[in-house]
N, C-alpha and C. Protein backbone atom coordinates (compact mmCIF):
# COMPACT_ATOMS: atom_id res chain seq x y z
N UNK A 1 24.99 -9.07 30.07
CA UNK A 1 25.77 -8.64 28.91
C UNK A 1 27.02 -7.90 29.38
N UNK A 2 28.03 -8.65 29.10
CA UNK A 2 29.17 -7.84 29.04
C UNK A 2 29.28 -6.12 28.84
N UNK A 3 29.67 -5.30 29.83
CA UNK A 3 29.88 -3.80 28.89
C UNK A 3 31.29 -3.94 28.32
N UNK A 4 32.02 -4.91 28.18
CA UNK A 4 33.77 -4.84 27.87
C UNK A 4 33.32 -4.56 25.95
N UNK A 5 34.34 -3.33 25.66
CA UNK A 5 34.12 -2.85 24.57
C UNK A 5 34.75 -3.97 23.51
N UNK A 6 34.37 -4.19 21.93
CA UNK A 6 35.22 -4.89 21.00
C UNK A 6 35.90 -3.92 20.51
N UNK A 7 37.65 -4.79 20.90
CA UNK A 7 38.59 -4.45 19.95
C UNK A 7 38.88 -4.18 18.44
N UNK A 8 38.60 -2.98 17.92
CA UNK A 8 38.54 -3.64 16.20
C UNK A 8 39.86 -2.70 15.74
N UNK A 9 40.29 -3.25 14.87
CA UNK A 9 41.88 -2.96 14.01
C UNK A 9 41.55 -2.73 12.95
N UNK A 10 41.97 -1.38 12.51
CA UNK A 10 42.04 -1.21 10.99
C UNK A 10 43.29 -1.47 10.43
N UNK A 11 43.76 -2.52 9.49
CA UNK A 11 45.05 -2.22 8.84
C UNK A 11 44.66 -1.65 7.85
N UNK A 12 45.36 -0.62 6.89
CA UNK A 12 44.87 0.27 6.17
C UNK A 12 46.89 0.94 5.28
N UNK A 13 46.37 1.47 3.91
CA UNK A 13 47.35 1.61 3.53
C UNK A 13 46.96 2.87 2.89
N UNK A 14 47.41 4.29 2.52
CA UNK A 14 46.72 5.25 2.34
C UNK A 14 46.62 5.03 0.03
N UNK A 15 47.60 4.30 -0.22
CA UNK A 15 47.62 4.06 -1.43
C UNK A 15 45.97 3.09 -1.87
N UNK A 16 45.41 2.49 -0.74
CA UNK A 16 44.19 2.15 -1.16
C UNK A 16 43.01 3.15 -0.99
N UNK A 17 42.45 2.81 -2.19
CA UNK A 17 40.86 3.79 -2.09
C UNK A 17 40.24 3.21 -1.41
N UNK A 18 39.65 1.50 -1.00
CA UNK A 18 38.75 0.95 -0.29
C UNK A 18 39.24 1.17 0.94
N UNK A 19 40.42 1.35 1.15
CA UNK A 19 41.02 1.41 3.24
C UNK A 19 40.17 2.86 3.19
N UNK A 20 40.54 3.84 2.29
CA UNK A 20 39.77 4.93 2.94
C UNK A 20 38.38 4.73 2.97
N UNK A 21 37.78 4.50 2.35
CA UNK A 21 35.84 4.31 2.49
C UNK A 21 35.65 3.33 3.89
N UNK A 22 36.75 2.10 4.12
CA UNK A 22 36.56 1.27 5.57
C UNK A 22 36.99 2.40 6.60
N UNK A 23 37.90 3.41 6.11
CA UNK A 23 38.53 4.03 7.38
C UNK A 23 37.17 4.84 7.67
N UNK A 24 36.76 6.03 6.84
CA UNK A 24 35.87 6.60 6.94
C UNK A 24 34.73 5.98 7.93
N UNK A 25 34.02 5.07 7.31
CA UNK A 25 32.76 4.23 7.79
C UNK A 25 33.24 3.92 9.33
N UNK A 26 34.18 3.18 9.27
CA UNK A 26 34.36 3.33 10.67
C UNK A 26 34.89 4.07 11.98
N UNK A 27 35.30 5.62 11.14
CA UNK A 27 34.90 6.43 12.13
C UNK A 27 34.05 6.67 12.59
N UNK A 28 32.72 6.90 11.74
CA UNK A 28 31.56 7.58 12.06
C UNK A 28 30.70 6.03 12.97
N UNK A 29 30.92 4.78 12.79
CA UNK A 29 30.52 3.84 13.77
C UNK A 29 31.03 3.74 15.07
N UNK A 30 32.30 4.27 15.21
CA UNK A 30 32.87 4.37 16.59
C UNK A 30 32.03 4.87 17.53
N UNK A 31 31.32 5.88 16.82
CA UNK A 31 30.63 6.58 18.14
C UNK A 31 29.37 6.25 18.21
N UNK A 32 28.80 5.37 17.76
CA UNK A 32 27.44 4.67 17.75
C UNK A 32 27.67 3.01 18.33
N UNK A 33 28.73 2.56 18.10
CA UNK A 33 29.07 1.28 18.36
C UNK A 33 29.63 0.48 19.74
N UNK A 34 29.56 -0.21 20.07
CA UNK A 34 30.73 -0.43 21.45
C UNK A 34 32.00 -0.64 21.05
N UNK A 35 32.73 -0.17 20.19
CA UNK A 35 33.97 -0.84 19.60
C UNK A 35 35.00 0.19 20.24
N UNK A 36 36.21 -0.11 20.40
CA UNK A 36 37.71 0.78 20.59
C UNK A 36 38.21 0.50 19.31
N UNK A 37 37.89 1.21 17.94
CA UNK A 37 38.96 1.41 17.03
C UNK A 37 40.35 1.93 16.95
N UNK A 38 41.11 1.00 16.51
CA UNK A 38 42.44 1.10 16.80
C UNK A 38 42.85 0.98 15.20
N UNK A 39 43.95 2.31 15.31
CA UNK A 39 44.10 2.31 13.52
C UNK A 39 45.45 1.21 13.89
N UNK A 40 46.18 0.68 12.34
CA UNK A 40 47.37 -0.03 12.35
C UNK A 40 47.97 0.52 11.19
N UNK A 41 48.51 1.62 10.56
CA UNK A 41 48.96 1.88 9.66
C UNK A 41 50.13 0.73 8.92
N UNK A 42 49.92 0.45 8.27
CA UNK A 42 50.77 -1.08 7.05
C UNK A 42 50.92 -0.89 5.76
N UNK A 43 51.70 -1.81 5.41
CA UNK A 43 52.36 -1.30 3.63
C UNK A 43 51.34 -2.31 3.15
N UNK A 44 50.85 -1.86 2.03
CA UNK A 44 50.55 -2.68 0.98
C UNK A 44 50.86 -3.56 0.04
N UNK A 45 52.03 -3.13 -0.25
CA UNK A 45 53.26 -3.52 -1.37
C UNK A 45 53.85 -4.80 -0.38
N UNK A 46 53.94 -4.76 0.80
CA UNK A 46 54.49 -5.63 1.65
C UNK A 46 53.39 -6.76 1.82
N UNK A 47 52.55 -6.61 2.23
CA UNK A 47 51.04 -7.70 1.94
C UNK A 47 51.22 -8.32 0.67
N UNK A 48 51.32 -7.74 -0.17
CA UNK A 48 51.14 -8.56 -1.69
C UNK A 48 51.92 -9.14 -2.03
N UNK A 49 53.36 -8.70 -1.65
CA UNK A 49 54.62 -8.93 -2.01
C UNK A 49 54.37 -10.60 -1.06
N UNK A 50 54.16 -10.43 0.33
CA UNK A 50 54.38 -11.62 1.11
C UNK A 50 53.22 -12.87 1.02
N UNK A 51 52.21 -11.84 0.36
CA UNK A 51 50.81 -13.66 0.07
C UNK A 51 50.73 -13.72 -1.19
N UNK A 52 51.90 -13.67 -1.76
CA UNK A 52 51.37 -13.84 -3.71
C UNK A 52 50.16 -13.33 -4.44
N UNK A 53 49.42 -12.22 -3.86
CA UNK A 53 48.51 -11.23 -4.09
C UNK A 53 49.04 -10.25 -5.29
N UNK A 54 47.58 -10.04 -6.10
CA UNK A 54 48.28 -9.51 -7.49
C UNK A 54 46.96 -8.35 -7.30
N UNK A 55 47.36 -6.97 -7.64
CA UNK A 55 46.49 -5.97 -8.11
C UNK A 55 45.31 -6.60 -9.13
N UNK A 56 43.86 -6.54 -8.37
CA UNK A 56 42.64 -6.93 -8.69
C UNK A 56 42.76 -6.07 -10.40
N UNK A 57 43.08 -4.84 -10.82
CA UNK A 57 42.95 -4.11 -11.77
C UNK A 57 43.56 -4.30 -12.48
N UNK A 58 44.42 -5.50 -12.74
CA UNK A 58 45.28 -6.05 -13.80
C UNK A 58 44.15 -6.73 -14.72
N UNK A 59 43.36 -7.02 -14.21
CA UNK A 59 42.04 -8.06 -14.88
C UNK A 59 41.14 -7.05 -15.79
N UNK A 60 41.72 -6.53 -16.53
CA UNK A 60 40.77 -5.57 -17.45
C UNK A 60 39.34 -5.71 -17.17
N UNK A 61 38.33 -6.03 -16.93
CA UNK A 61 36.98 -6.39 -16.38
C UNK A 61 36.65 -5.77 -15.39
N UNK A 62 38.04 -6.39 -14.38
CA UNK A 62 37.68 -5.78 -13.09
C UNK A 62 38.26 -4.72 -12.86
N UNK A 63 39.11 -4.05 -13.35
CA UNK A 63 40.01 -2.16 -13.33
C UNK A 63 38.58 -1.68 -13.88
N UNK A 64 38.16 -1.79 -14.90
CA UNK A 64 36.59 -1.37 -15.11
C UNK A 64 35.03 -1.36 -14.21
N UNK A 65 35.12 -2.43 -13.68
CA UNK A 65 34.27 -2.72 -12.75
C UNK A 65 34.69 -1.74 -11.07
N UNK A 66 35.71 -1.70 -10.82
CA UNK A 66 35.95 -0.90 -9.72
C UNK A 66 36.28 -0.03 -10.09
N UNK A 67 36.65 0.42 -10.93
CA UNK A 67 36.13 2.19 -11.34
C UNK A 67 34.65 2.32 -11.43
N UNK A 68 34.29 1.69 -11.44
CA UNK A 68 32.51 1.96 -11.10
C UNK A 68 31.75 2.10 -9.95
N UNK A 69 32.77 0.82 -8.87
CA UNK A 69 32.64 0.62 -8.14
C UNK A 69 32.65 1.40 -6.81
N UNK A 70 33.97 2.10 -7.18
CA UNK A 70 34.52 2.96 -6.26
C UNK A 70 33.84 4.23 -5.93
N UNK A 71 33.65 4.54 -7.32
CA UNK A 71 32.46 6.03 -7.43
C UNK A 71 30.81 5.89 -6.72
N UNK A 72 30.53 4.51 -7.17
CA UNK A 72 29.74 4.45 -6.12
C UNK A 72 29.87 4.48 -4.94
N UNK A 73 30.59 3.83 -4.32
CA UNK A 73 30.73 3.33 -2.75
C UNK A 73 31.19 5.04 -2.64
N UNK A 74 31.87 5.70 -3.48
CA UNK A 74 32.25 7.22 -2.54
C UNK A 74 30.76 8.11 -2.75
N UNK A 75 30.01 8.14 -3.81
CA UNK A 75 28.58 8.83 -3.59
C UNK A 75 27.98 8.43 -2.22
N UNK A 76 27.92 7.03 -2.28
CA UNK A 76 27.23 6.13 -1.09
C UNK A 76 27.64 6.50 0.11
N UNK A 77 29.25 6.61 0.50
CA UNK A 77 29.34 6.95 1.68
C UNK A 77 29.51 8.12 2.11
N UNK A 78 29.44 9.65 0.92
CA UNK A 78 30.01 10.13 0.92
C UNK A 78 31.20 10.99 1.06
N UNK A 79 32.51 9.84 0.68
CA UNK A 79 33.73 10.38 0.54
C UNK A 79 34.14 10.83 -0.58
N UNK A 80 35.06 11.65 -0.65
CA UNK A 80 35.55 12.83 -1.99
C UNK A 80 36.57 12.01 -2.62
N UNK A 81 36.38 10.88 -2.95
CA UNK A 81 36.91 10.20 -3.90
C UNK A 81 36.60 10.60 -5.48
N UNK A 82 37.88 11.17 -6.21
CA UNK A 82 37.82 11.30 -7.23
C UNK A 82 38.43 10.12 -8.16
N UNK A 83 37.78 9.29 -8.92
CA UNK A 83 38.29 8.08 -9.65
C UNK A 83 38.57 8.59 -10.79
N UNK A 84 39.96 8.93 -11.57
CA UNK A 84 40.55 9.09 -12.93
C UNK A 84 40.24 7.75 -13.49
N UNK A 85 40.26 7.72 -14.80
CA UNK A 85 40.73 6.63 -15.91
C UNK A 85 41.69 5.74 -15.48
N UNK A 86 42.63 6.22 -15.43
CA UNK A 86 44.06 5.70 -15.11
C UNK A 86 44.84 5.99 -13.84
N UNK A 87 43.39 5.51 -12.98
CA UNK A 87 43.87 5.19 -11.91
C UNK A 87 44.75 4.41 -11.14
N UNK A 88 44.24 3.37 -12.11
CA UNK A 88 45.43 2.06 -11.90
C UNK A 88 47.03 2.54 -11.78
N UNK A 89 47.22 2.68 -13.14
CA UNK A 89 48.45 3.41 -13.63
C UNK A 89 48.95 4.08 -12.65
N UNK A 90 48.22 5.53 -11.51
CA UNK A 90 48.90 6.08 -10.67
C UNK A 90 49.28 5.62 -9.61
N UNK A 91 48.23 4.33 -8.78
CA UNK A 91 48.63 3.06 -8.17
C UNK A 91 50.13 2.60 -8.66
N UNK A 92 50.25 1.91 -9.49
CA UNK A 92 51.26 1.35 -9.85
C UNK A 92 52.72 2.03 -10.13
N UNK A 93 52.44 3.17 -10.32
CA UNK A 93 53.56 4.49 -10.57
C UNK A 93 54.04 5.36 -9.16
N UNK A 94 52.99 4.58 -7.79
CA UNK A 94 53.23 5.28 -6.64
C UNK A 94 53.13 4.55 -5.68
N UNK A 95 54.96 4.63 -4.84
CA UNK A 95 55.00 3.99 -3.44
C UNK A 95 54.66 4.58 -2.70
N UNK A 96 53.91 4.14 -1.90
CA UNK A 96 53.42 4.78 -0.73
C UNK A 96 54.40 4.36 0.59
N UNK A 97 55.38 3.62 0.55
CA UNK A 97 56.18 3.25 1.39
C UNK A 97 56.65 4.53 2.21
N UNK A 98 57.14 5.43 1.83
CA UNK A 98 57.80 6.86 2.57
C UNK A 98 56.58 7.04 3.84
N UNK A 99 55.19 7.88 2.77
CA UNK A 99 54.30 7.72 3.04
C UNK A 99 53.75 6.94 4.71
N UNK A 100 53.79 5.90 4.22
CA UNK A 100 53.24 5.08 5.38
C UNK A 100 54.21 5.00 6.80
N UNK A 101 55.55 4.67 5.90
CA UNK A 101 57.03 5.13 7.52
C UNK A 101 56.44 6.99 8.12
N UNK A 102 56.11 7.84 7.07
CA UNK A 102 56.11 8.90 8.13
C UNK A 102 54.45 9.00 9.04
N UNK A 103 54.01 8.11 8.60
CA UNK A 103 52.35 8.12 8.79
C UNK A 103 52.69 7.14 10.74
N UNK A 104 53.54 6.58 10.39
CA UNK A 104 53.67 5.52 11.26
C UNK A 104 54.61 6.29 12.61
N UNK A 105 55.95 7.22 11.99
CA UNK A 105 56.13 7.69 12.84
C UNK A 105 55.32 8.41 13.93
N UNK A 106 54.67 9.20 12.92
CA UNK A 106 53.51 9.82 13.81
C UNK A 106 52.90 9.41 15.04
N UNK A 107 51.79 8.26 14.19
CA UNK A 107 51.28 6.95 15.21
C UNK A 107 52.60 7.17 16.93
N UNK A 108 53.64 6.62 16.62
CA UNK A 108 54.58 6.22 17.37
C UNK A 108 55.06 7.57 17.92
N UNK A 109 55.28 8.56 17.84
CA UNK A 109 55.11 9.87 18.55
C UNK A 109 54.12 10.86 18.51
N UNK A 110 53.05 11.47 18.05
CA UNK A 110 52.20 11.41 18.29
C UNK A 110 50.73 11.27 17.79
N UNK A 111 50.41 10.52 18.27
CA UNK A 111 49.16 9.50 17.87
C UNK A 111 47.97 10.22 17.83
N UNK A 112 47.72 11.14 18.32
CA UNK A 112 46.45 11.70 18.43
C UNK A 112 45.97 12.68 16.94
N UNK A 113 47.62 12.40 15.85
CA UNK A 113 46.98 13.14 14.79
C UNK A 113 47.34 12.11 13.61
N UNK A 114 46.56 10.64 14.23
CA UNK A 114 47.18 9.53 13.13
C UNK A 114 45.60 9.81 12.23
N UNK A 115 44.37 10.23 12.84
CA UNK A 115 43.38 9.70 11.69
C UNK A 115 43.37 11.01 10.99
N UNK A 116 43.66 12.48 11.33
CA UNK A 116 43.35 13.76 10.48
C UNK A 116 44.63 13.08 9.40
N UNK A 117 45.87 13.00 9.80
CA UNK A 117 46.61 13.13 8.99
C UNK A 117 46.70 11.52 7.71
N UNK A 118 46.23 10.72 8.04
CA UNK A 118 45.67 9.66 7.51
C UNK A 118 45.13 10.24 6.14
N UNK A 119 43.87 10.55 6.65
CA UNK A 119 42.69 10.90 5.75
C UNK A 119 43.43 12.60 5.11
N UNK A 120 44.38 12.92 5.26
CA UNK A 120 44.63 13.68 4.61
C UNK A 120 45.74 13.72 3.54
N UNK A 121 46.31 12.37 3.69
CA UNK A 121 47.38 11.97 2.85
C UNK A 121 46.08 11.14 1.16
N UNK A 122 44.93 10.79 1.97
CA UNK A 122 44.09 10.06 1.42
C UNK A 122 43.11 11.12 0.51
N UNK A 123 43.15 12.58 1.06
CA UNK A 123 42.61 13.43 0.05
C UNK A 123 43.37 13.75 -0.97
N UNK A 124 44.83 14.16 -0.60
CA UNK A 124 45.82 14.22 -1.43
C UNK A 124 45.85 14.01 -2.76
N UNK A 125 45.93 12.45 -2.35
CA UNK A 125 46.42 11.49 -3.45
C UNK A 125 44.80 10.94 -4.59
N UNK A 126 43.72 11.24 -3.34
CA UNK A 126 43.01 10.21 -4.26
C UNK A 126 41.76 11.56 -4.42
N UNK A 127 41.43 12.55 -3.53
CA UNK A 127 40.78 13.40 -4.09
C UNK A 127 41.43 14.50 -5.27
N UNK A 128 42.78 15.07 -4.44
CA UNK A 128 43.18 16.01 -5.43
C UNK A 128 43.93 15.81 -6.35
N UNK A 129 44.29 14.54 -6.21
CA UNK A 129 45.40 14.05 -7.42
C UNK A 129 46.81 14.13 -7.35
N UNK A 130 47.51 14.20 -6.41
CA UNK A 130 48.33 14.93 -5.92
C UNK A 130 49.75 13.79 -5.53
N UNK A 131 51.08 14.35 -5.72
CA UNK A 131 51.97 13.76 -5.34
C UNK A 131 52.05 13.10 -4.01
N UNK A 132 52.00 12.09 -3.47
CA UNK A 132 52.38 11.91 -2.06
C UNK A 132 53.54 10.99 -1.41
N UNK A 133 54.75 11.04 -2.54
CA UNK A 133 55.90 10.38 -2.31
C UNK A 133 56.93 11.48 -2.26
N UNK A 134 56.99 12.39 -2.42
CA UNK A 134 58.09 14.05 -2.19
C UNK A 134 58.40 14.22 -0.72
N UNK A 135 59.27 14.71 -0.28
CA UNK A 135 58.91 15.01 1.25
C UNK A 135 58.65 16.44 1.21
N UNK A 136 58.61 17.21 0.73
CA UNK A 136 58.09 18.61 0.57
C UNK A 136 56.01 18.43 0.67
N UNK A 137 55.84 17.13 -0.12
CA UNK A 137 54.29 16.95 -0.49
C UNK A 137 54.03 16.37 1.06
N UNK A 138 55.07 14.95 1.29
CA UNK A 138 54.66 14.43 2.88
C UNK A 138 54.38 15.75 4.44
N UNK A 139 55.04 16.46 3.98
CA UNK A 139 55.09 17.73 5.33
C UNK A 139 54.10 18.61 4.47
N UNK A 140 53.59 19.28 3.21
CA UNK A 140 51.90 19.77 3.17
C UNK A 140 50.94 19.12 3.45
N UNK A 141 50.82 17.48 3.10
CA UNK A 141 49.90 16.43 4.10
C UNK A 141 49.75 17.16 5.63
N UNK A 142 50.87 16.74 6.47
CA UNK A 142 51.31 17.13 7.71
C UNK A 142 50.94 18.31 8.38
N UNK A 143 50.89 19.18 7.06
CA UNK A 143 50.71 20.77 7.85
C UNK A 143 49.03 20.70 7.62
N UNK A 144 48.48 19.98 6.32
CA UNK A 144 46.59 20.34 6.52
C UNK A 144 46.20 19.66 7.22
N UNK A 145 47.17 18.71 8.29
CA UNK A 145 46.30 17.83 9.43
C UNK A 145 46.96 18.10 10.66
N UNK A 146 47.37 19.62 10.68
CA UNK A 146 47.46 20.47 11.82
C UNK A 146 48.69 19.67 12.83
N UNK A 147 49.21 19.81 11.57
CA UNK A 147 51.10 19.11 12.73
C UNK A 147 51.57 20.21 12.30
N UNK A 148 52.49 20.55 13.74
CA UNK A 148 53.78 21.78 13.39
C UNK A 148 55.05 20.91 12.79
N UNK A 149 55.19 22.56 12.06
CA UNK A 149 56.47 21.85 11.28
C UNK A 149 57.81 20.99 11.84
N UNK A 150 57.89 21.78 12.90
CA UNK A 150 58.57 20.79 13.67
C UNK A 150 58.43 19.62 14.06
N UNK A 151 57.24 19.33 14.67
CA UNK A 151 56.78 17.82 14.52
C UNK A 151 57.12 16.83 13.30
N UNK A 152 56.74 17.48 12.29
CA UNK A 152 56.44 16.71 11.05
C UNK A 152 57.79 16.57 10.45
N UNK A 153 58.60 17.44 10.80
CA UNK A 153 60.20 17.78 10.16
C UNK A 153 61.02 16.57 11.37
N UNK A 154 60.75 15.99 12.34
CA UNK A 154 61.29 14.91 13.21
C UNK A 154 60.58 13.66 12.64
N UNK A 155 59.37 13.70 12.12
CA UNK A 155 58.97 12.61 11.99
C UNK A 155 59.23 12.20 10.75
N UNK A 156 59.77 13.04 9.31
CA UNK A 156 59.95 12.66 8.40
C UNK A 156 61.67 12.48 8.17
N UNK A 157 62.23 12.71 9.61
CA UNK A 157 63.83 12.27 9.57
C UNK A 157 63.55 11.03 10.00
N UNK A 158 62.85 10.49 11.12
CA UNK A 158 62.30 9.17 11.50
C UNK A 158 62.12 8.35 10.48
N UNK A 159 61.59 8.57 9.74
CA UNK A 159 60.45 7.85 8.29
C UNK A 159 62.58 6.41 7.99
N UNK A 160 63.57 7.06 7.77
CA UNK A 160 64.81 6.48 7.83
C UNK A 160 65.20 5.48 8.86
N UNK A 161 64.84 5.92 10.21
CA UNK A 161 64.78 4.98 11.52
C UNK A 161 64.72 3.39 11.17
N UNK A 162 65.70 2.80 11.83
CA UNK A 162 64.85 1.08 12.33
C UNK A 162 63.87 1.30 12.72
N UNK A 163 63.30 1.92 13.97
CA UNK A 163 62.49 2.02 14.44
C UNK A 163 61.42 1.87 13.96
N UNK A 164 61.63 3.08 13.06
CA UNK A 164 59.99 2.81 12.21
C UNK A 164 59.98 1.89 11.11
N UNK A 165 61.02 1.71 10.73
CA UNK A 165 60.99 0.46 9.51
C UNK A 165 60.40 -0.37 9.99
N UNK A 166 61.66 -1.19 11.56
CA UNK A 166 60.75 -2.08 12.00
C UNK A 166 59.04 -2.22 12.08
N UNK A 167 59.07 -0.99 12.75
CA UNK A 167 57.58 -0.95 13.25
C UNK A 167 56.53 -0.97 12.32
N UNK A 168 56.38 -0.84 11.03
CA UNK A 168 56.08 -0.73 9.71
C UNK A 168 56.09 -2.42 9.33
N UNK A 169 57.15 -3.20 9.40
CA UNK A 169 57.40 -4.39 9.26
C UNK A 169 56.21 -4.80 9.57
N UNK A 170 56.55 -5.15 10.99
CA UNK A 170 56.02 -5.87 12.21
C UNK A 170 54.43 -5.72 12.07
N UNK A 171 53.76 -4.31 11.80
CA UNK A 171 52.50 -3.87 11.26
C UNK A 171 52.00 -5.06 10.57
N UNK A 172 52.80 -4.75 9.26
CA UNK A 172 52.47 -5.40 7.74
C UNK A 172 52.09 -6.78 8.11
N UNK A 173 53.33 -7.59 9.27
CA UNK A 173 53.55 -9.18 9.32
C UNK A 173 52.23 -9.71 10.34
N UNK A 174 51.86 -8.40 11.03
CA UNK A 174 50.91 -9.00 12.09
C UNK A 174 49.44 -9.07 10.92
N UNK A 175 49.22 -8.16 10.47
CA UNK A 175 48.03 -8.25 9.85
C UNK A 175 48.20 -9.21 8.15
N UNK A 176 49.02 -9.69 8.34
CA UNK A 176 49.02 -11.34 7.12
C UNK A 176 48.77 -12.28 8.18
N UNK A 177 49.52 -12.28 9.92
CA UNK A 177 49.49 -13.26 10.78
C UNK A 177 47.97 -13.52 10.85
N UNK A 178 47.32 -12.64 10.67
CA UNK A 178 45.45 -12.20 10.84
C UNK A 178 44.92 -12.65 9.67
N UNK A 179 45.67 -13.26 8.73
CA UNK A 179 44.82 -13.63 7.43
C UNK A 179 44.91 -12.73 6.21
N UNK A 180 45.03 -11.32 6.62
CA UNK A 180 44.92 -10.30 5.48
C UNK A 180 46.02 -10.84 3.71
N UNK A 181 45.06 -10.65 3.00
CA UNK A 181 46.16 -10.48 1.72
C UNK A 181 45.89 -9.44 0.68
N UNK A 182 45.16 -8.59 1.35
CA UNK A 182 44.94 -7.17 0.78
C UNK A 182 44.54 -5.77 2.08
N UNK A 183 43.75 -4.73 1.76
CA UNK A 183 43.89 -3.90 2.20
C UNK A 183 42.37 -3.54 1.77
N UNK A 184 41.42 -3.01 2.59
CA UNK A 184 41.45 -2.97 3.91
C UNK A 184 41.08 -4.24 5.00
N UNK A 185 41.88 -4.14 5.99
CA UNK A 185 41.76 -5.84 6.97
C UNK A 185 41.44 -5.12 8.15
N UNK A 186 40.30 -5.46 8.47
CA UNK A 186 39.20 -5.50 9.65
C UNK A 186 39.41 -6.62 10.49
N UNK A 187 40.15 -6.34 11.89
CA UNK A 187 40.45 -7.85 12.36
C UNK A 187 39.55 -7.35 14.01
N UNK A 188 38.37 -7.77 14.24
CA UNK A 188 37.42 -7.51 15.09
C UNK A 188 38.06 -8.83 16.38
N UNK A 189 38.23 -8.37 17.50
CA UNK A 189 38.63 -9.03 18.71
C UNK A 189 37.23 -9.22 19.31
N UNK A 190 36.63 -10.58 19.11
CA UNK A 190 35.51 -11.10 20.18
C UNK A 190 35.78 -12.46 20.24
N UNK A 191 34.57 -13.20 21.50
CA UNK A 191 34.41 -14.46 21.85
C UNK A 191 36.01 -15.12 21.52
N UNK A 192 37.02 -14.57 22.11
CA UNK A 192 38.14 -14.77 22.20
C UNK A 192 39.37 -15.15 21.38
N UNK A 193 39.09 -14.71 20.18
CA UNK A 193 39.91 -14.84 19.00
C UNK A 193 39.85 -13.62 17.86
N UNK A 194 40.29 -13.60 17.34
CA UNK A 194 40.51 -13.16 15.74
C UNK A 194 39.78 -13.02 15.24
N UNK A 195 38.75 -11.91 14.50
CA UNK A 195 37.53 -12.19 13.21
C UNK A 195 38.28 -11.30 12.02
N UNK A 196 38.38 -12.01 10.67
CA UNK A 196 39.42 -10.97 9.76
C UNK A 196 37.63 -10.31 9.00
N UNK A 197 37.67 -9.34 9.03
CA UNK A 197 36.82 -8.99 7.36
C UNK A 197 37.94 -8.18 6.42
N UNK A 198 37.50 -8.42 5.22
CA UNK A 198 38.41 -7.99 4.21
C UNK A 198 37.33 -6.94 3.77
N UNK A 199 37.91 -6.00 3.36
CA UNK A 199 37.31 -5.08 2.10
C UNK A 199 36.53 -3.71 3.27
N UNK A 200 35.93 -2.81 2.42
CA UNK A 200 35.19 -2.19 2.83
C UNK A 200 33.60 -2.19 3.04
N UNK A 201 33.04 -3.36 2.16
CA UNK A 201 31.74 -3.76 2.39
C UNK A 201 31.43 -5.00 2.84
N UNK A 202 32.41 -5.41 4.12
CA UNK A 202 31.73 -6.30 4.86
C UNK A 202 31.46 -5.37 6.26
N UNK A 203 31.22 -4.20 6.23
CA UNK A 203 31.28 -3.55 7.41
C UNK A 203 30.07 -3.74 8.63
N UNK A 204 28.50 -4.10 7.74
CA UNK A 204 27.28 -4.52 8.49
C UNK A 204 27.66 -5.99 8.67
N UNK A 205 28.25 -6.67 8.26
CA UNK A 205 28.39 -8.20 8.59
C UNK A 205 28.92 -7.87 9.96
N UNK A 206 30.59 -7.27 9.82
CA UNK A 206 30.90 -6.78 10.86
C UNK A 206 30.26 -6.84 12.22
N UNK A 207 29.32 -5.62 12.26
CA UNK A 207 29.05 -5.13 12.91
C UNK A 207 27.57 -6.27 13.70
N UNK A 208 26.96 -6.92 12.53
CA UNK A 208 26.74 -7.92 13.20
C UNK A 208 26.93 -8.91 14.31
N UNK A 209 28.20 -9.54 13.86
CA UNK A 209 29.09 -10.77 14.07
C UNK A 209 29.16 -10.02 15.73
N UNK A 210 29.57 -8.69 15.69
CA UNK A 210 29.89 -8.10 17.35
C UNK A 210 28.26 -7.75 18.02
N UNK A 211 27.43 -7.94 17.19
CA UNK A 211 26.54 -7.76 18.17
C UNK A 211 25.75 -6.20 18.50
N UNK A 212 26.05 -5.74 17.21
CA UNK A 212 25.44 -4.44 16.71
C UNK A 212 24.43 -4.09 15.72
């Protein structure tokens, strides 16, 4: 048996509730698993925009059904997902684009506070309810996931950069190149190719498929 670890990729967008329950889950498997999780921070709006993908919650049935849904899967896994009514609505009323360029700068200078500050843009918005398109709101994210202000005050002049635009791009284009046409995209590196899972509850298939 091979000890060579599997590569697994989270693309993830902090405007989704399911990227956080996949992000979550697969922290806490990292350290039980043979995997090297590697986050990919990506736009959402850019995925949908580029595979003719339409918000599942337009379908009155199903905005109902995953408000059900969601509350479960956050009891279940326990994440502090708070689901409003009109959730949808705050989805649709909020780019996360800023968001994700300063999330990304980070990544790209320094990386070691991409998952606190991740999951803290993700309490923000979806536990406390909270603005996360301001840059006053992007740098209180920043400061409860223990970045100095200085850090966070370079990285949210960055958020403007090619650099990170590009790099934001290039994110978004690799994980559609992977199949994705939503969020969260699980793209597991074994037996020498590509495995996409979509969503947050294919995570035991997952973990199967690698041999866990």
């Amino acid at each position: 048996i091979s000890m060579g670890r599997t590569l697994v990729e989270l693309f993830y967008d902090v405007i989704s509730p399911y990227s956080w329950l996949g992000f979550e889950v697969l922290c806490r498997y990292q350290h039980t698993w043979n995997i090297d999780l590697r986050f990919r921070p990506a736009f959402l709006g850019g995925i949908m925009q580029l595979t003719g993908n339409k918000p599942p919650a337009i379908l009155p049935k199903r905005a109902e059904y995953m408000l059900k849904d969601i509350k479960r899967m956050a009891k279940y896994y326990q994440v502090p997902i708070r689901m409003s009514e009109d959730y949808f609505q705050r989805i649709l009323a909020t780019s996360s684009l800023t968001a994700m360029r300063f999330i990304t700068a980070i990544d790209m200078t320094n990386p070691q506070y991409l998952e606190p500050l991740s999951r803290e843009f993700w309490m923000r918005f979806w536990s406390q309810h909270e603005d996360i398109r301001q840059p006053e709101n992007i740098l209180a994210v920043a400061r409860q996931a223990g970045i100095s202000a200085e850090l966070s005050q370079k990285a949210l002049e960055m958020t403007s950069s090619p650099a990170v635009k590009d790099r934001l791009k290039e994110t978004t284009a690799e994980a559609i190149k992977y199949g994705a046409f939503g969020m969260p995209a699980v793209v597991a590196h074994y037996d020498g190719g590509p495995h996409l899972f979509f969503g947050s509850d294919r995570l035991e298939l997952l973990g199967s498929v690698i041999g866990e």
